[in-house]
N, C-alpha and C. Protein backbone atom coordinates (compact mmCIF):
# COMPACT_ATOMS: atom_id res chain seq x y z
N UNK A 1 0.86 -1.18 0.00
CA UNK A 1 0.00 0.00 0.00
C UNK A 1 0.90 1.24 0.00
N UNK A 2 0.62 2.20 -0.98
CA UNK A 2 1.31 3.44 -1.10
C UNK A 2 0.72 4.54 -0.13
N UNK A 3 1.35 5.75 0.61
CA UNK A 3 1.17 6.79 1.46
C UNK A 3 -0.17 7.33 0.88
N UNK A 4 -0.13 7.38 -0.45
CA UNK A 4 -1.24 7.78 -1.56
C UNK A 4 -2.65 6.92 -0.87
N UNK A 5 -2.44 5.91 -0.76
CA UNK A 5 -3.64 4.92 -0.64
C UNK A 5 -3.81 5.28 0.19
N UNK A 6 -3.10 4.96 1.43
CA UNK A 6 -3.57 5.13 2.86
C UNK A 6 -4.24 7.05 2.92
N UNK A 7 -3.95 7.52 2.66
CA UNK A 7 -4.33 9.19 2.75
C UNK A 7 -6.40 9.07 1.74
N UNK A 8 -6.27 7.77 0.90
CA UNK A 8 -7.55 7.96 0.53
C UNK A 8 -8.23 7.48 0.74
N UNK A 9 -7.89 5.90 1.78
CA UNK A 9 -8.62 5.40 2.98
C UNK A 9 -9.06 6.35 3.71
N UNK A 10 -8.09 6.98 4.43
CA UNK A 10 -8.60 8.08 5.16
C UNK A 10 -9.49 9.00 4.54
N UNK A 11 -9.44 9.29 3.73
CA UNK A 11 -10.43 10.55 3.73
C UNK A 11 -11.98 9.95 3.07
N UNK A 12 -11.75 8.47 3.08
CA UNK A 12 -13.08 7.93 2.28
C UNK A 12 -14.10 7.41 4.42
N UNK A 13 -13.14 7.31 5.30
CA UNK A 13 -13.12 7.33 6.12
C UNK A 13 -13.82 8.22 6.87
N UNK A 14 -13.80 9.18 6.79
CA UNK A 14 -13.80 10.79 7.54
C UNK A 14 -14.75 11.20 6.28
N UNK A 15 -15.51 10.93 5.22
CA UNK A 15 -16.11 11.44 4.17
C UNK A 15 -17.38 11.94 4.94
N UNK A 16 -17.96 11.01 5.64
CA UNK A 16 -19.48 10.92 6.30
C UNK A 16 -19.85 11.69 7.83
N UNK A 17 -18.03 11.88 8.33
CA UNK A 17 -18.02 12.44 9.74
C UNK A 17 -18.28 14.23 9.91
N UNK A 18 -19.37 14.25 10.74
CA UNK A 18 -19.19 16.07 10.63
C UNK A 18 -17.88 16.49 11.15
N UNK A 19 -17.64 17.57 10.85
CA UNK A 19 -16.34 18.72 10.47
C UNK A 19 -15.93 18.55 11.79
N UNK A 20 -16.43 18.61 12.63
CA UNK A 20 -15.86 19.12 14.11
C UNK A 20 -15.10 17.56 14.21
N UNK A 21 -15.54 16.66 13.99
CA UNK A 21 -15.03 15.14 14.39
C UNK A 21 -14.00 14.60 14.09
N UNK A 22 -14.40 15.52 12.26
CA UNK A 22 -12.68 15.14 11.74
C UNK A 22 -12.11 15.85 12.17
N UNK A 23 -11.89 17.43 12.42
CA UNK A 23 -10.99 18.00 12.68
C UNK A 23 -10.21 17.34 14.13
N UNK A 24 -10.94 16.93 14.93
CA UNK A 24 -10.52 15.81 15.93
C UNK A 24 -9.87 15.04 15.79
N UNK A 25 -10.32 14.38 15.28
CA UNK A 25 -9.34 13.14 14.53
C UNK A 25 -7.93 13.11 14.06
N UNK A 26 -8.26 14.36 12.55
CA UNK A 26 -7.16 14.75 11.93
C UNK A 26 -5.58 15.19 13.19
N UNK A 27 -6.57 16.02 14.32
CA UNK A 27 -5.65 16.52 15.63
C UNK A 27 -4.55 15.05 16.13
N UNK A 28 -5.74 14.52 16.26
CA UNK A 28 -5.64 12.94 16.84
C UNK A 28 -3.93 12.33 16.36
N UNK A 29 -3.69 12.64 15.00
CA UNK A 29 -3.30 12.10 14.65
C UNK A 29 -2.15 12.53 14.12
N UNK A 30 -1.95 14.15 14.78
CA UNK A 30 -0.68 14.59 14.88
C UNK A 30 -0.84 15.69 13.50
N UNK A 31 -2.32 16.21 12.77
CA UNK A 31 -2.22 16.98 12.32
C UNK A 31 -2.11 17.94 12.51
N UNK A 32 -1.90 19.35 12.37
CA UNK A 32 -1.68 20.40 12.80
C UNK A 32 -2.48 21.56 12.01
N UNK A 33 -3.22 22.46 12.30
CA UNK A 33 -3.45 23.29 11.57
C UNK A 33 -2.81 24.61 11.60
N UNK A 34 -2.96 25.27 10.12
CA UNK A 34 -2.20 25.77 9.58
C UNK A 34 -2.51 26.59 8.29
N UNK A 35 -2.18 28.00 8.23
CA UNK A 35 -2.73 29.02 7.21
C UNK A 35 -2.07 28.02 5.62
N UNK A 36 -3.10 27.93 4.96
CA UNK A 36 -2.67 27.82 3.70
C UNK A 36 -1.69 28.82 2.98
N UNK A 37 -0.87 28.37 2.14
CA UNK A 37 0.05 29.37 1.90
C UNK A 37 -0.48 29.55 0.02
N UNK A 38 -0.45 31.51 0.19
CA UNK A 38 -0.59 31.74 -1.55
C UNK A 38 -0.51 31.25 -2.53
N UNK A 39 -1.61 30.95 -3.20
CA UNK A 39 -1.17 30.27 -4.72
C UNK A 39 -0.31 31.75 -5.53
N UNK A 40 0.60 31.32 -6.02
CA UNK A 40 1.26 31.84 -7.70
C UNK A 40 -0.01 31.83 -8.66
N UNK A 41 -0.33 33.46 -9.26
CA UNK A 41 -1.41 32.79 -10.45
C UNK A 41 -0.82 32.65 -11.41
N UNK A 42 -0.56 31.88 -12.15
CA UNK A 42 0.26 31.76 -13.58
C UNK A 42 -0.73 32.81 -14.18
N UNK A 43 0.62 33.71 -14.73
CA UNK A 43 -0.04 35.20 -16.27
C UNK A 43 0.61 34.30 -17.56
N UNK A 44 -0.35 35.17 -18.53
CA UNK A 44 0.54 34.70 -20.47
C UNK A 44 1.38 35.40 -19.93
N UNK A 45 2.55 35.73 -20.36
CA UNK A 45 3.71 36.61 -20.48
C UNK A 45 3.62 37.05 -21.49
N UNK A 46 4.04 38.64 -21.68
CA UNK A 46 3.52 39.54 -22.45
C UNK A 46 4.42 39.44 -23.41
N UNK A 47 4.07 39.63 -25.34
CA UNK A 47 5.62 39.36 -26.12
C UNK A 47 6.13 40.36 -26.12
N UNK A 48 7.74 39.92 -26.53
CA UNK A 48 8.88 40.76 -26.30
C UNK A 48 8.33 41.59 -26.83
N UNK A 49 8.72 43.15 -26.64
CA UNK A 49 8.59 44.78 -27.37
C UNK A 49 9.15 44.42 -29.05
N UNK A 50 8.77 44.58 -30.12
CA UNK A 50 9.55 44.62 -31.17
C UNK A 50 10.29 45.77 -31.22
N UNK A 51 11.25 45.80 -32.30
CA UNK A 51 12.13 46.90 -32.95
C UNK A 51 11.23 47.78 -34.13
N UNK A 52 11.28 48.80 -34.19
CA UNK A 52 10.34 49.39 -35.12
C UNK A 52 10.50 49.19 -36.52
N UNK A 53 9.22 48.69 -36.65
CA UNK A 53 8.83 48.09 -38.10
C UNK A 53 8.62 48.59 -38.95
N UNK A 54 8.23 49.97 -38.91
CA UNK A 54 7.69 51.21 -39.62
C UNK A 54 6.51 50.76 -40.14
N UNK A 55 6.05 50.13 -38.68
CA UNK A 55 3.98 49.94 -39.08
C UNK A 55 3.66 51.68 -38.28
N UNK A 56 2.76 51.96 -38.72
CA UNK A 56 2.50 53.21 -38.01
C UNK A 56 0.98 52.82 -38.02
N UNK A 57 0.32 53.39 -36.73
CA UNK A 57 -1.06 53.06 -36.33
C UNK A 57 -1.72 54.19 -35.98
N UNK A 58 -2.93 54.71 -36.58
CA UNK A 58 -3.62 55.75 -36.23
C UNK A 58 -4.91 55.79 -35.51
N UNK A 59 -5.61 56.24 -34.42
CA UNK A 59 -6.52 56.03 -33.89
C UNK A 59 -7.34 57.62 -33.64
N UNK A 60 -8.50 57.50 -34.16
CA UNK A 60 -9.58 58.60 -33.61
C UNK A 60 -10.29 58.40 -32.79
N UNK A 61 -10.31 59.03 -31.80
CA UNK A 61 -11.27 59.17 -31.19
C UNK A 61 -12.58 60.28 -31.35
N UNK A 62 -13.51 59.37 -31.36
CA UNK A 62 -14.84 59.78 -31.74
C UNK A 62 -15.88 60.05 -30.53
């Protein structure tokens, strides 16, 4: 049995238990709680600046 398995015993385990019970449990068992830490949002990255192309672009505003 892999750490994997056993972690989804457990939680198939604790699926049906109200919140307060597991969080007991989870204690029980040497868990600890603890602030989640920031996700990174992955951005596109913007493309490189070109060198001037001699496109020239005109815009009115209306």
């Amino acid at each position: 049995m892999t750490s994997g398995d056993a972690i989804q015993r457990m939680a198939e385990a604790l699926a049906d238990v109200p919140e307060a019970d597991r969080i007991e449990a989870l204690r029980g068992l040497g868990a600890k709680e603890r602030e989640q830490a920031p996700c990174r949002q992955r951005r596109t990255p913007l493309p490189v600046p070109r060198q001037d192309s001699g496109i020239v672009s005109a815009v009115e505003w209306v």
